[in-house]
Protein backbone atom coordinates (compact mmCIF):
# COMPACT_ATOMS: atom_id res chain seq x y z
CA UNK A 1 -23.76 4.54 5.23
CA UNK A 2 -19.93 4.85 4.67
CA UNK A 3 -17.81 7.48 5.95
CA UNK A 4 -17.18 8.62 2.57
CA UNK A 5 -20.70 8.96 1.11
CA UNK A 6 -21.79 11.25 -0.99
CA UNK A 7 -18.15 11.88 -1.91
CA UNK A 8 -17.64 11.72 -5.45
CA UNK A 9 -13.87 10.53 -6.49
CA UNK A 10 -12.10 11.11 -10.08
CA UNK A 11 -9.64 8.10 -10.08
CA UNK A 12 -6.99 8.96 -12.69
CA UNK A 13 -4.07 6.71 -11.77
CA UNK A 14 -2.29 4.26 -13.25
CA UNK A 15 -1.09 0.84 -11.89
CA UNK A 16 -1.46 1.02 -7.99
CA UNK A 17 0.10 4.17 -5.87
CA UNK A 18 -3.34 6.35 -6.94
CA UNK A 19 -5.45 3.12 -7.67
CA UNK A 20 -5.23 2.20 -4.74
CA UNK A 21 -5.87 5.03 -2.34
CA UNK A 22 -8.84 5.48 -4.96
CA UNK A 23 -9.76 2.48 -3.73
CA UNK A 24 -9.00 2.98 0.05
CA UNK A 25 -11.61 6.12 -0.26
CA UNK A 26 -14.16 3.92 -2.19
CA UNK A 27 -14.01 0.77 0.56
CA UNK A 28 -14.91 4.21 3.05
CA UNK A 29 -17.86 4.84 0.44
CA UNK A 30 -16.88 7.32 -1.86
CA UNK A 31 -18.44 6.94 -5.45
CA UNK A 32 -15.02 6.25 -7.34
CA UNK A 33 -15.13 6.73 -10.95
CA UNK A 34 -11.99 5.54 -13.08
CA UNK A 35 -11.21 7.58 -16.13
CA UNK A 36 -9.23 5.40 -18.77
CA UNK A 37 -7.65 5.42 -22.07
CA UNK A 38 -9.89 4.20 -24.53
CA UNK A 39 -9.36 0.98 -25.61
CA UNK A 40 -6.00 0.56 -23.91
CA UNK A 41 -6.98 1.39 -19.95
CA UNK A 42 -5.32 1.12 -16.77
CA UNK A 43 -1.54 -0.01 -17.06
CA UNK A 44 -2.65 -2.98 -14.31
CA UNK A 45 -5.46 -4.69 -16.53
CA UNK A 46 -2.39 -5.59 -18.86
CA UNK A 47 0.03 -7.68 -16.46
CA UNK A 48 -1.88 -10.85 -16.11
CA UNK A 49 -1.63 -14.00 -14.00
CA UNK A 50 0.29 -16.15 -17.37
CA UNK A 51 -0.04 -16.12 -20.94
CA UNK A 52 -2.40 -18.92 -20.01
CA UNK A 53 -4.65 -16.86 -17.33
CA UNK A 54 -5.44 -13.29 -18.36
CA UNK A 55 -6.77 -12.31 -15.23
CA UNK A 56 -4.73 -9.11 -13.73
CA UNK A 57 -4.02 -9.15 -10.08
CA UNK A 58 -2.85 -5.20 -9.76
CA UNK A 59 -6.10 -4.51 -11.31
CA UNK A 60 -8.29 -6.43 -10.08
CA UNK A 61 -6.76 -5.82 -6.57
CA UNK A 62 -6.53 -2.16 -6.72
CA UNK A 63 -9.94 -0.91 -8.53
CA UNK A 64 -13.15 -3.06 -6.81
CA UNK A 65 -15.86 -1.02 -6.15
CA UNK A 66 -15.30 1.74 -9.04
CA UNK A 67 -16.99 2.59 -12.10
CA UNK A 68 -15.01 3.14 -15.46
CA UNK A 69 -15.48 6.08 -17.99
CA UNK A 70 -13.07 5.81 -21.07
CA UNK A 71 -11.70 9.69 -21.76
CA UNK A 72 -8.74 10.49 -23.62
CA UNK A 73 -7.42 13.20 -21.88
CA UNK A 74 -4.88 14.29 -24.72
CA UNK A 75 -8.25 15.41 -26.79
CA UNK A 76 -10.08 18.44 -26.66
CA UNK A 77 -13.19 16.58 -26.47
CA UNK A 78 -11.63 14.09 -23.90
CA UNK A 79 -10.35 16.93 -21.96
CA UNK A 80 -13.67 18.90 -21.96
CA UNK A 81 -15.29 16.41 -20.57
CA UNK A 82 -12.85 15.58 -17.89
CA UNK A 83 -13.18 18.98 -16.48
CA UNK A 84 -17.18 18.83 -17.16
CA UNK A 85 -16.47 15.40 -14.50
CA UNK A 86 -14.32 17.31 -12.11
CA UNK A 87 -17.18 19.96 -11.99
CA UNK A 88 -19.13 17.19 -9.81
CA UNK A 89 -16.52 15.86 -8.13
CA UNK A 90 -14.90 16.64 -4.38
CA UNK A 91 -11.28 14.33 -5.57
CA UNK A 92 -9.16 14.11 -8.18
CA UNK A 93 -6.50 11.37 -7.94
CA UNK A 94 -3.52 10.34 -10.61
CA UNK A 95 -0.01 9.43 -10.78
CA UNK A 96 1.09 10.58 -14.03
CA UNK A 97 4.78 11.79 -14.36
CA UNK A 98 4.74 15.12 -13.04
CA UNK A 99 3.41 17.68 -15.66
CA UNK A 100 1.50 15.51 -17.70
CA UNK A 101 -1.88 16.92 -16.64
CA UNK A 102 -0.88 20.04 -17.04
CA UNK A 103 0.31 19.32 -20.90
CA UNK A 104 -3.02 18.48 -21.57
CA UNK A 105 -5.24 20.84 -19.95
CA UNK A 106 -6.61 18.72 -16.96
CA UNK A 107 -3.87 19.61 -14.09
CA UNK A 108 -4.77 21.46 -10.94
CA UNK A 109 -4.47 24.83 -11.95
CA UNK A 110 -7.45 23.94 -14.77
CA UNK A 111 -9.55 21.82 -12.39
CA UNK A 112 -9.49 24.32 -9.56
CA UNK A 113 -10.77 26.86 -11.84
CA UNK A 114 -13.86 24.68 -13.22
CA UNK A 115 -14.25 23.70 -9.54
CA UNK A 116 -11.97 25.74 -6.52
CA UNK A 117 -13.34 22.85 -4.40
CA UNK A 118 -11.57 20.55 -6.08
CA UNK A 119 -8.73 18.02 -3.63
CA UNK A 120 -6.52 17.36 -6.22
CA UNK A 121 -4.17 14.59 -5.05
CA UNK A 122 -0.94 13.88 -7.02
CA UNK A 123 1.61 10.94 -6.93
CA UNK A 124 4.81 11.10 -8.16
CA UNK A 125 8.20 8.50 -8.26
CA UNK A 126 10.63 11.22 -6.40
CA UNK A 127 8.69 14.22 -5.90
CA UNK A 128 6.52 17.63 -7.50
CA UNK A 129 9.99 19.40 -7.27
CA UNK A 130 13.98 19.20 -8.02
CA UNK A 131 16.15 17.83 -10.51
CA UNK A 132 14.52 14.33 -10.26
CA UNK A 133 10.74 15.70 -10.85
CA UNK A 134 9.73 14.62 -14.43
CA UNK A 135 12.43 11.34 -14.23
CA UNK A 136 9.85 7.96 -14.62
CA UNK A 137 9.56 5.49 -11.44
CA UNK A 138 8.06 2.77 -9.87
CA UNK A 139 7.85 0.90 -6.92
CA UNK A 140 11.12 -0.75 -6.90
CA UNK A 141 12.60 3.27 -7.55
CA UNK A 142 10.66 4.26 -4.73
CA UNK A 143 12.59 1.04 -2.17
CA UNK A 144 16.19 1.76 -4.19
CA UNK A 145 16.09 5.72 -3.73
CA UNK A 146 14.22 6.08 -1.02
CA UNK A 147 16.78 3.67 1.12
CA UNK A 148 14.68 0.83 1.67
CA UNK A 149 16.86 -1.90 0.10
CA UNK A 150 19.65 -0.71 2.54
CA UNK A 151 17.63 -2.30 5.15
CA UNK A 152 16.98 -5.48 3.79
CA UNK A 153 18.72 -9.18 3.77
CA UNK A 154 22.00 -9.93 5.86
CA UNK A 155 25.69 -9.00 5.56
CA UNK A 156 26.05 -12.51 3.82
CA UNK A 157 23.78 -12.46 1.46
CA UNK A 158 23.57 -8.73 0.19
CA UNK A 159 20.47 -6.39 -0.03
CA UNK A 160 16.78 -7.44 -1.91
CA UNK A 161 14.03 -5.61 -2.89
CA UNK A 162 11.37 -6.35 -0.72
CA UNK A 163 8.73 -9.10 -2.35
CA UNK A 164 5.73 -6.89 -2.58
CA UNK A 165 4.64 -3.39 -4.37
CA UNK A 166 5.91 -1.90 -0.45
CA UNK A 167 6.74 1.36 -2.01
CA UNK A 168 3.39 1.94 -3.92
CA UNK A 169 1.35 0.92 -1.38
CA UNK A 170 2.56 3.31 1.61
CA UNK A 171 2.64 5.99 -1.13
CA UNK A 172 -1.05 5.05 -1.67
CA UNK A 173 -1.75 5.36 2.39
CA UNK A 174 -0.06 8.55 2.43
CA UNK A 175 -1.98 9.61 -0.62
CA UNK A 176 -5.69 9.04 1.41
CA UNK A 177 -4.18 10.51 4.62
CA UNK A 178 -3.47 13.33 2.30
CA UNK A 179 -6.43 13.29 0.93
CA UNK A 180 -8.78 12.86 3.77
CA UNK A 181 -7.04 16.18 5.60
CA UNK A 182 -7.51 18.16 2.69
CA UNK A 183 -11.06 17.34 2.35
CA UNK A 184 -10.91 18.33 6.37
CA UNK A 185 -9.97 21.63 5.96
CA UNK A 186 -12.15 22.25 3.56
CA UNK A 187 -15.15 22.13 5.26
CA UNK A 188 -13.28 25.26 7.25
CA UNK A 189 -12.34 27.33 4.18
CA UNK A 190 -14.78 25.94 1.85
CA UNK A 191 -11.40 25.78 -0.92
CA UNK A 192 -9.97 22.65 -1.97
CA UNK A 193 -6.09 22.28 -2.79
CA UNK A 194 -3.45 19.79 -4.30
CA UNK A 195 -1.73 17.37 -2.43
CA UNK A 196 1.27 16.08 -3.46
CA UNK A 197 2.82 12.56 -2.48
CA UNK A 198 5.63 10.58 -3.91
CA UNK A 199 6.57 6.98 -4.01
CA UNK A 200 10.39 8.41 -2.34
CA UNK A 201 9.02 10.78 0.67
CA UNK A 202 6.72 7.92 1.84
CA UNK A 203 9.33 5.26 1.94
CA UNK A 204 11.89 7.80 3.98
CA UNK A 205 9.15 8.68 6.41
CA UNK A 206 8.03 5.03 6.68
CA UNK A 207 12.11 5.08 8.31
CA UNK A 208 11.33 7.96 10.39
CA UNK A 209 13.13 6.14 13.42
CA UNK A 210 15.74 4.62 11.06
CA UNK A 211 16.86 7.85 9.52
CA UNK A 212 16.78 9.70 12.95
CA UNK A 213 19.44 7.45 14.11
CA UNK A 214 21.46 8.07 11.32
CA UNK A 215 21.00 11.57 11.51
CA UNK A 216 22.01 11.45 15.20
CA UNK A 217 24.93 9.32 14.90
CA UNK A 218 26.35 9.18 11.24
CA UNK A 219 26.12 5.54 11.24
CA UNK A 220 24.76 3.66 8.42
CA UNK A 221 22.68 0.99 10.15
CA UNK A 222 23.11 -2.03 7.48
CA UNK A 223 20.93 -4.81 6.50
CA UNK A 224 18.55 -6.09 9.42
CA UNK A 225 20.15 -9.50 9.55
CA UNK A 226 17.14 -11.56 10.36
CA UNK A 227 15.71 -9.07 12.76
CA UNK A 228 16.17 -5.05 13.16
CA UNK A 229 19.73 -3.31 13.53
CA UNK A 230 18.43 -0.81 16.26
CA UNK A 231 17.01 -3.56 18.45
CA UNK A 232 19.61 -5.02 19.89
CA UNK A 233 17.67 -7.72 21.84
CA UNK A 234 15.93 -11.06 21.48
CA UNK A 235 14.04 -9.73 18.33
CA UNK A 236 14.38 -11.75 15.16
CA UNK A 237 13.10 -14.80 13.33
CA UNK A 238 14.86 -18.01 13.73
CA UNK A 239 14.30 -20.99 11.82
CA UNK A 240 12.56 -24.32 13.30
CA UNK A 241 12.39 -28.11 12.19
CA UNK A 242 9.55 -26.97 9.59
CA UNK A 243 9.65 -23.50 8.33
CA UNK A 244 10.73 -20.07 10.74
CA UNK A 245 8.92 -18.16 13.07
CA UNK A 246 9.39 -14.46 14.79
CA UNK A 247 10.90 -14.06 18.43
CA UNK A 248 9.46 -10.51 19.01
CA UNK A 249 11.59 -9.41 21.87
CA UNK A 250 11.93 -10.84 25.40
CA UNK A 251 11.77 -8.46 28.18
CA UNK A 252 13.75 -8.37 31.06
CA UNK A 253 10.85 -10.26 33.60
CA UNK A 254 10.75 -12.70 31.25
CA UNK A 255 13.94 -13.96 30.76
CA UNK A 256 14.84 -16.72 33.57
CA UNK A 257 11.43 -18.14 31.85
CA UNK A 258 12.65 -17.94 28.39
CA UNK A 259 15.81 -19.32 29.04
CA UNK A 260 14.75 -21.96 31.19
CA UNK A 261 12.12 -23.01 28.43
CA UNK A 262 14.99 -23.46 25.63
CA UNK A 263 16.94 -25.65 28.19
CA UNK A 264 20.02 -23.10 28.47
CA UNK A 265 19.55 -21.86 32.08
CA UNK A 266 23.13 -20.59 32.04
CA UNK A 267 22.47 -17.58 29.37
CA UNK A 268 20.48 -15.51 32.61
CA UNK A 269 23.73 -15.41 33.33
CA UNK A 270 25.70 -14.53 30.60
CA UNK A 271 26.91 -11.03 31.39
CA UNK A 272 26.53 -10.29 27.36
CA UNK A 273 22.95 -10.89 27.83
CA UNK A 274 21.79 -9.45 30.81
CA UNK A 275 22.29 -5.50 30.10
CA UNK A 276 18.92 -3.05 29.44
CA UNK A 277 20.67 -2.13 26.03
CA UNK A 278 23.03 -4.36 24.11
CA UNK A 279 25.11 -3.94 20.98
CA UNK A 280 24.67 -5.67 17.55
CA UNK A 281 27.41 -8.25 18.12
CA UNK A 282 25.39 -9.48 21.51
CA UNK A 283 22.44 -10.26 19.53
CA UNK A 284 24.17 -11.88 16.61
CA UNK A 285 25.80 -14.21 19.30
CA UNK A 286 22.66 -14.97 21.14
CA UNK A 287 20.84 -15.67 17.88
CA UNK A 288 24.10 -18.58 16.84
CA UNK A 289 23.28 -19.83 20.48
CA UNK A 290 19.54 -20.24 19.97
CA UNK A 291 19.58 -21.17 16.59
CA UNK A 292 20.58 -24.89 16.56
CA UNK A 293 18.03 -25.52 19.24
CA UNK A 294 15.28 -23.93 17.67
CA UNK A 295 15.73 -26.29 15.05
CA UNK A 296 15.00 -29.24 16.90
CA UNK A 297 11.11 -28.58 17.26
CA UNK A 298 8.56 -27.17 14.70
CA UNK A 299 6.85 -23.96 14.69
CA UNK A 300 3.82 -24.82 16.14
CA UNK A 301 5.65 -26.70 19.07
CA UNK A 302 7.66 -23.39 19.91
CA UNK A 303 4.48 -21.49 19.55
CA UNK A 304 2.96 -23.47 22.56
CA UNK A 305 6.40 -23.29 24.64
CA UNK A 306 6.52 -19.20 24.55
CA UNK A 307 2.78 -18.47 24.62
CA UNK A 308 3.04 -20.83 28.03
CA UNK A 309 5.73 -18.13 29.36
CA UNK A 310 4.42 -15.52 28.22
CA UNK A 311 6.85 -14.27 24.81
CA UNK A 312 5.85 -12.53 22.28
CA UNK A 313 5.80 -15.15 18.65
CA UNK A 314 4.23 -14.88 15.54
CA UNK A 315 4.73 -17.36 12.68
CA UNK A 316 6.79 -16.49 9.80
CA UNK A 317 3.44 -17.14 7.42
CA UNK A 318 3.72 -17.52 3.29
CA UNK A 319 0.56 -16.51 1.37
CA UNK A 320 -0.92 -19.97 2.04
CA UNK A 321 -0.48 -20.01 5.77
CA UNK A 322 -1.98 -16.96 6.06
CA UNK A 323 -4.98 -17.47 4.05
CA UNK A 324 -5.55 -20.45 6.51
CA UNK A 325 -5.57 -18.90 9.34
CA UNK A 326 -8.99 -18.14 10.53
CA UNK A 327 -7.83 -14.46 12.48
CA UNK A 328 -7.55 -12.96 9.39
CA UNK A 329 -11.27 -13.70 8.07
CA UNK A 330 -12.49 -13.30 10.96
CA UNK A 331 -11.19 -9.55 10.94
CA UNK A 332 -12.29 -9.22 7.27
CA UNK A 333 -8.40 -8.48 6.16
CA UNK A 334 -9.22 -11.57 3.71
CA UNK A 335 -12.90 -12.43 2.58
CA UNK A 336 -14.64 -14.70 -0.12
CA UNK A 337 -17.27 -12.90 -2.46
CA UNK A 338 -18.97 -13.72 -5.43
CA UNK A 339 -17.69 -12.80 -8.91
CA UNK A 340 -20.15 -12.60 -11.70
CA UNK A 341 -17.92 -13.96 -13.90
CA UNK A 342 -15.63 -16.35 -12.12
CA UNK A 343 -17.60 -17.10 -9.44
CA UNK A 344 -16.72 -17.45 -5.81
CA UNK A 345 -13.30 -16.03 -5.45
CA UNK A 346 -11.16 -15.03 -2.09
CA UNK A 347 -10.05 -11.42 -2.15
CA UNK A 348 -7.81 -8.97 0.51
CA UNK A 349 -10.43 -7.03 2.65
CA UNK A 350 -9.84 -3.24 4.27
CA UNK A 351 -7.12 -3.51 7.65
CA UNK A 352 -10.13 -0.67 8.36
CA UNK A 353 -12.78 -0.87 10.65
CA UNK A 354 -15.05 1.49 11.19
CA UNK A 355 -17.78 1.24 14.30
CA UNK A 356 -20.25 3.81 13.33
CA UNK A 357 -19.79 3.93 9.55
CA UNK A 358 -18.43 0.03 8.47
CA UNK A 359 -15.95 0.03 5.50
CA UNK A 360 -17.26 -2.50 2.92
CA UNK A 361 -14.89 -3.35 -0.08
CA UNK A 362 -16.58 -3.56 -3.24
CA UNK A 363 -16.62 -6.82 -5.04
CA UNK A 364 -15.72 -6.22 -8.42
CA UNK A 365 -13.51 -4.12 -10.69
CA UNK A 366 -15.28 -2.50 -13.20
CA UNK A 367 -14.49 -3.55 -17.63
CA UNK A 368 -12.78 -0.80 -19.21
CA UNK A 369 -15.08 2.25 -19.86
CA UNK A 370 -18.38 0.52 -18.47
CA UNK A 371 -20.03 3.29 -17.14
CA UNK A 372 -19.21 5.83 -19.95
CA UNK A 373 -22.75 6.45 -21.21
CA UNK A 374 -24.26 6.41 -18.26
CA UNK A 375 -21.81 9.20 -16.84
CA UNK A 376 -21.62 11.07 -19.79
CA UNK A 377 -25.35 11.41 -20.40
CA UNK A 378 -25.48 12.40 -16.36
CA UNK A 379 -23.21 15.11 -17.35
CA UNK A 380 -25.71 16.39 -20.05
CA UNK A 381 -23.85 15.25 -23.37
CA UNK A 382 -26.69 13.79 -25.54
CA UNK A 383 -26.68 10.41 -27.61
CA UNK A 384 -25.35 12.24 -30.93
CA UNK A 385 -22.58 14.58 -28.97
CA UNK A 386 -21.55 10.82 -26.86
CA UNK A 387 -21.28 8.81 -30.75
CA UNK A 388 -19.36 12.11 -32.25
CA UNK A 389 -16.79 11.72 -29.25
CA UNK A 390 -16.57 7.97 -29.52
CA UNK A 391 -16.09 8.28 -33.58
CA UNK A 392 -13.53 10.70 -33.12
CA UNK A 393 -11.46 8.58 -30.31
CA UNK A 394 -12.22 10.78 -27.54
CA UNK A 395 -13.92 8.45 -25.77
């Protein structure tokens, strides 16, 4: 038994940021049913590998574990029976551009009155409210507004997004969080409410410490130049003879060790080095000092050098060397399953784990509108009412 079951989830959204915590809550064991445009779908299922491989990673990465119902919401008939769905449902989720529901019938004011029970969760680029409301987004507006790209590269080479959907996904986190304490206080005041999360407000609180500093000083803090602009200290990634790996910060009882085991005694010290708290120039200079020897051995040799005195390391891994490294299938964050179609195929797990109730991660994203009979007939529309709505488009 999941934590989630019996928890029936209307998954409305489009591409990842409501996808995915649709799928977050479904992994927990919520029954997750995706409502679709007919014939056209999720945004995700059209962004495939190549022209040569059709499969679609943002779909099929965001949506295992659901069942599909093809509505169009834009009809009365598709609308009708959107609210007749939200009727059995505890959680509606979407990321449409802010008043779209409601243009069509199937926001939260019209759920809550078929069902007041209903958590209605909403994701937006920049927010519910403001000047900036209705304005389209995606991830990369989420990083660029939100100050993210600020953050990123070095003072040489200028700022970059970051190389992954970063903004969606935290939106998504925030978005089950969200969702999960509204469905809390419900069970105290038996009401459900809407809960509103944007793609913006998730990346500035994922800089909560970033943005206090700013706030406390006026400073700007600037691209992290290999490592983080309000740690001053050995904490950074420096390349090595075969690829680069992560010095995560060497504290004070460790450092005649350190220094000893890169063969530069002297920097102990090295009055610039010594200090609890240093300042940005220190670091850079350490990091020119350390660089060129750092070089001179591989990754894995390093590795072995600071796990022997006791450092803190991690590899800087690229997709393949982390899919070959056995910690992360042995903690289920990758696993293999079986596809009925493609056969065996690797897939990202849950970074959940549950003791009592186990998150398990459905295997398989659902074809567009599979379900739809099945669900509409379980909603009482008969075979004649169910071919009238698919004749008309509605469906």
């Amino acid at each position: 038994m999941g934590a989630l079951d019996g928890i029936r989830v209307l998954d409305a959204g489009l591409l990842i940021q409501g996808p995915q915590a649709a799928q977050t809550l479904a992994d927990m064991g919520a029954d997750v049913i995706k409502v679709e445009l007919p014939g056209m779908g999720d945004q995700g299922r059209w962004i495939p590998i190549s022209v040569d491989d059709l499969r679609a990673p943002y779909f099929v990465g965001n949506n295992r574990g659901k069942r599909s119902i093809t509505m169009d919401l834009r009809t009365v008939d598709g609308a009708e029976a959107f609210l007749r769905l939200v009727e059995t449902a505890d959680v509606v989720i979407s990321n449409f551009k802010a008043g779209t529901l409601d243009e069509w019938g199937v926001g939260y004011e019209a759920a809550a009155a078929r069902n007041p029970r209903i958590v209605y969760g909403m994701g937006s680029t920049f927010g519910p409210e403001g000047p900036a409301a209705t304005r389209e987004g995606a991830d990369l507006a989420g990083q660029a507004a939100g100050g993210l790209i600020s953050t990123t590269g070095s003072d040489e080479s200028g700022p970059t997004p970051v190389g992954v959907t970063i903004a969606d996904h935290i939106g998504c986190q925030n978005m089950a969080i969200g969702v999960l304490g509204a469905l809390m206080a419900r069970e105290r005041t038996g009401r459900g409410q809407r809960v509103d999360v944007s793609l913006v407000g998730s990346q500035i609180y994922a800089q909560c410490a970033e943005y206090t500093a700013y706030f406390l000083t006026g400073v700007q803090q600037g691209p992290s130049n290999y490592g983080h602009p309000l740690l001053n200290a050995a904490y950074g990634i420096l390349e090595t003879s075969d690829g680069w790996m992560a010095l995560v910060g060497v504290t004070p009882d460790k450092r005649q060790a350190f220094y000893a085991a890169v063969d530069m005694p002297e920097l102990l010290d090295d009055e610039r080095f010594t200090p609890l708290y240093w300042n940005g120039q220190d670091r850079k200079a350490l990091f020119d000092i350390l660089a060129p020897t750092f070089r001179k051995k591989s990754t894995t040799e390093w590795a072995a050098i600071l796990e022997e005195v006791g450092c803190r390391w991690a590899p800087v891994n690229d997709y393949e060397a982390a899919a070959a490294d056995e910690h992360n299938w042995i903690n289920g964050y990758m696993q293999e399953v079986e596809h009925p179609e493609w056969g065996p195929i690797r897939m990202v797990g849950s970074p959940i784990q549950m003791s009592d109730t186990p998150v398990v991660p459905g295997k398989v994203a659902p074809e567009l509108g599979a379900d739809t009979e099945l669900l509409l007939l379980e909603l009482g529309y008969d075979w004649d009412q169910i071919g009238a709505m698919r004749e008309s488009g509605a469906i």
